[in-house]
Protein backbone atom coordinates (compact mmCIF):
# COMPACT_ATOMS: atom_id res chain seq x y z
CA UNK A 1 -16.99 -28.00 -5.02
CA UNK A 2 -13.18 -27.74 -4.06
CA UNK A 3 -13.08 -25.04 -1.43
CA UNK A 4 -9.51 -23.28 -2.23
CA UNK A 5 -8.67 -19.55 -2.59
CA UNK A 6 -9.70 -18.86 -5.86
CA UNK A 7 -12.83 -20.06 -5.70
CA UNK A 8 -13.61 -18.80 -2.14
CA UNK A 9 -12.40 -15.02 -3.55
CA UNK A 10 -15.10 -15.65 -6.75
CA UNK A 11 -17.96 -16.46 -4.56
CA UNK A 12 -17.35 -13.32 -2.32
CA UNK A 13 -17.10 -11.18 -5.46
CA UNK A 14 -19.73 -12.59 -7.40
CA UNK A 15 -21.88 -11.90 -3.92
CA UNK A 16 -20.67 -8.80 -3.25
CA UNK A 17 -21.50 -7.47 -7.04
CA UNK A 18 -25.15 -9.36 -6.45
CA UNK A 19 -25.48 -7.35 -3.47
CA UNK A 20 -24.38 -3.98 -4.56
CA UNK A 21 -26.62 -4.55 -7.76
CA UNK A 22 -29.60 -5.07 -5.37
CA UNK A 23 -29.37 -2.10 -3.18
CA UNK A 24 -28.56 0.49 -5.90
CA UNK A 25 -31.41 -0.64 -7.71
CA UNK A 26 -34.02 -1.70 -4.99
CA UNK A 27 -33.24 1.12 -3.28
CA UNK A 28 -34.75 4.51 -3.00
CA UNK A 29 -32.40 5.87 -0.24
CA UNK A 30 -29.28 7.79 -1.09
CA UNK A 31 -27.23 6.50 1.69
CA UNK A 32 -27.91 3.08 0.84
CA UNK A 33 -26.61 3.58 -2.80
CA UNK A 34 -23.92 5.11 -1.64
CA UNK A 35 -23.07 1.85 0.18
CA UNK A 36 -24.29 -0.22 -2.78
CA UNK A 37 -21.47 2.05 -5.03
CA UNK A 38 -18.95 1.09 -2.03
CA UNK A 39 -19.64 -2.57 -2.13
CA UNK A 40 -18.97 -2.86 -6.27
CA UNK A 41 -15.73 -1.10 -6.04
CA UNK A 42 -14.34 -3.63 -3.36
CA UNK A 43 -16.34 -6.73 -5.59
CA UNK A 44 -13.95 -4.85 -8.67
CA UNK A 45 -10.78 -4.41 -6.10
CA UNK A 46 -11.38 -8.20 -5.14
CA UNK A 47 -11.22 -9.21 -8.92
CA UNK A 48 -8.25 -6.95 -9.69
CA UNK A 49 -6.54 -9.36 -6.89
CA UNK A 50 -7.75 -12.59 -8.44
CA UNK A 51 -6.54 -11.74 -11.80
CA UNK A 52 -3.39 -10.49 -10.62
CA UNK A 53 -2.49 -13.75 -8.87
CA UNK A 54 -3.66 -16.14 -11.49
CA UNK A 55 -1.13 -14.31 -14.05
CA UNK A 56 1.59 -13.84 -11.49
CA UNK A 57 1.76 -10.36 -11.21
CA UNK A 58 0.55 -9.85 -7.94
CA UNK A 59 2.49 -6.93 -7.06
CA UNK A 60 0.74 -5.23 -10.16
CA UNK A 61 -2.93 -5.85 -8.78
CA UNK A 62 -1.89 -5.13 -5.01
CA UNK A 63 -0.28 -1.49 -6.23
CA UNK A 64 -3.92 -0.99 -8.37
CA UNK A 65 -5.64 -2.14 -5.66
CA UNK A 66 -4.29 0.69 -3.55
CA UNK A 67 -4.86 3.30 -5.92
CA UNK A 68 -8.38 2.07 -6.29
CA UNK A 69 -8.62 2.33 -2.32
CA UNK A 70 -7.57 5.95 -2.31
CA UNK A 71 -9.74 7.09 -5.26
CA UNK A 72 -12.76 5.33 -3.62
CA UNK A 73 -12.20 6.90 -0.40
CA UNK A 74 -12.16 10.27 -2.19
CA UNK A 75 -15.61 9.60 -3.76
CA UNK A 76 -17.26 7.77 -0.69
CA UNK A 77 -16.16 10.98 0.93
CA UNK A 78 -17.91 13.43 -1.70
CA UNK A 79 -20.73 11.43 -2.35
CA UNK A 80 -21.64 11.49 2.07
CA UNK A 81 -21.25 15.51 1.38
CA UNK A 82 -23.35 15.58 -1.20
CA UNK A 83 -25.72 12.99 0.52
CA UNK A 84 -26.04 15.42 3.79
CA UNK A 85 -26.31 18.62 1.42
CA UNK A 86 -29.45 17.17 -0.10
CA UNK A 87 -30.62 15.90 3.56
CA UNK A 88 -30.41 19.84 4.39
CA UNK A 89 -31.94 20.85 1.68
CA UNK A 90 -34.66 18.87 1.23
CA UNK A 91 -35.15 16.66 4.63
CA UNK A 92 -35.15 13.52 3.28
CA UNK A 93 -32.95 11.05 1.32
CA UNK A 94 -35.86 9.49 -0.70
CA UNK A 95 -34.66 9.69 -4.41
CA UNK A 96 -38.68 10.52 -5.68
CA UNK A 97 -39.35 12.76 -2.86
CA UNK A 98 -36.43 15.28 -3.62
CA UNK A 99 -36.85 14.59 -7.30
CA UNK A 100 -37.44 18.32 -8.76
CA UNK A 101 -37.82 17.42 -12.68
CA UNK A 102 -40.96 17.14 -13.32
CA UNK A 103 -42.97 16.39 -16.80
């Protein structure tokens, strides 16, 4: 395997989707699915990058990569609210433990 940029950026986004996949779904613990949702939007902002480079419109994919950045900020920043709202609430992050449907 030829170690050059595109391939490099593929491995680290194919990763980083692998290991958001794994900790939303493994994962009973709000905070880490938080982080999990964190991790796929950079994997995404990663292949917006790639894409933009390999058809030569680079300036494109940096300027949607920046409004991506600002929109995920805005979320990471309402999801941690919400996150230590239901740690208040209910002292604990465990999804089943503060799950109140019941059948």
């Amino acid at each position: 395997m030829i170690f050059n940029l595109i391939n490099v950026v593929v491995v680290v986004t194919v990763g980083l989707v692998g290991i958001a996949i794994y900790g939303m779904l493994v994962s009973r613990n709000l905070m880490k699915i938080v982080v999990g949702l964190q991790l796929a939007v950079k994997a995404a902002m990663l292949a917006f990058i790639l894409s933009g480079r390999l058809n030569g419109k680079i300036d494109e994919a940096q300027s949607l990569a920046l409004t991506v950045i600002v929109t995920d900020t805005v979320v990471a920043v309402v999801a941690l609210a919400l996150v230590v709202q239901v740690r208040r609430k209910f002292g604990t992050l465990d999804i089943k433990a503060i799950s109140t449907l019941r059948r």
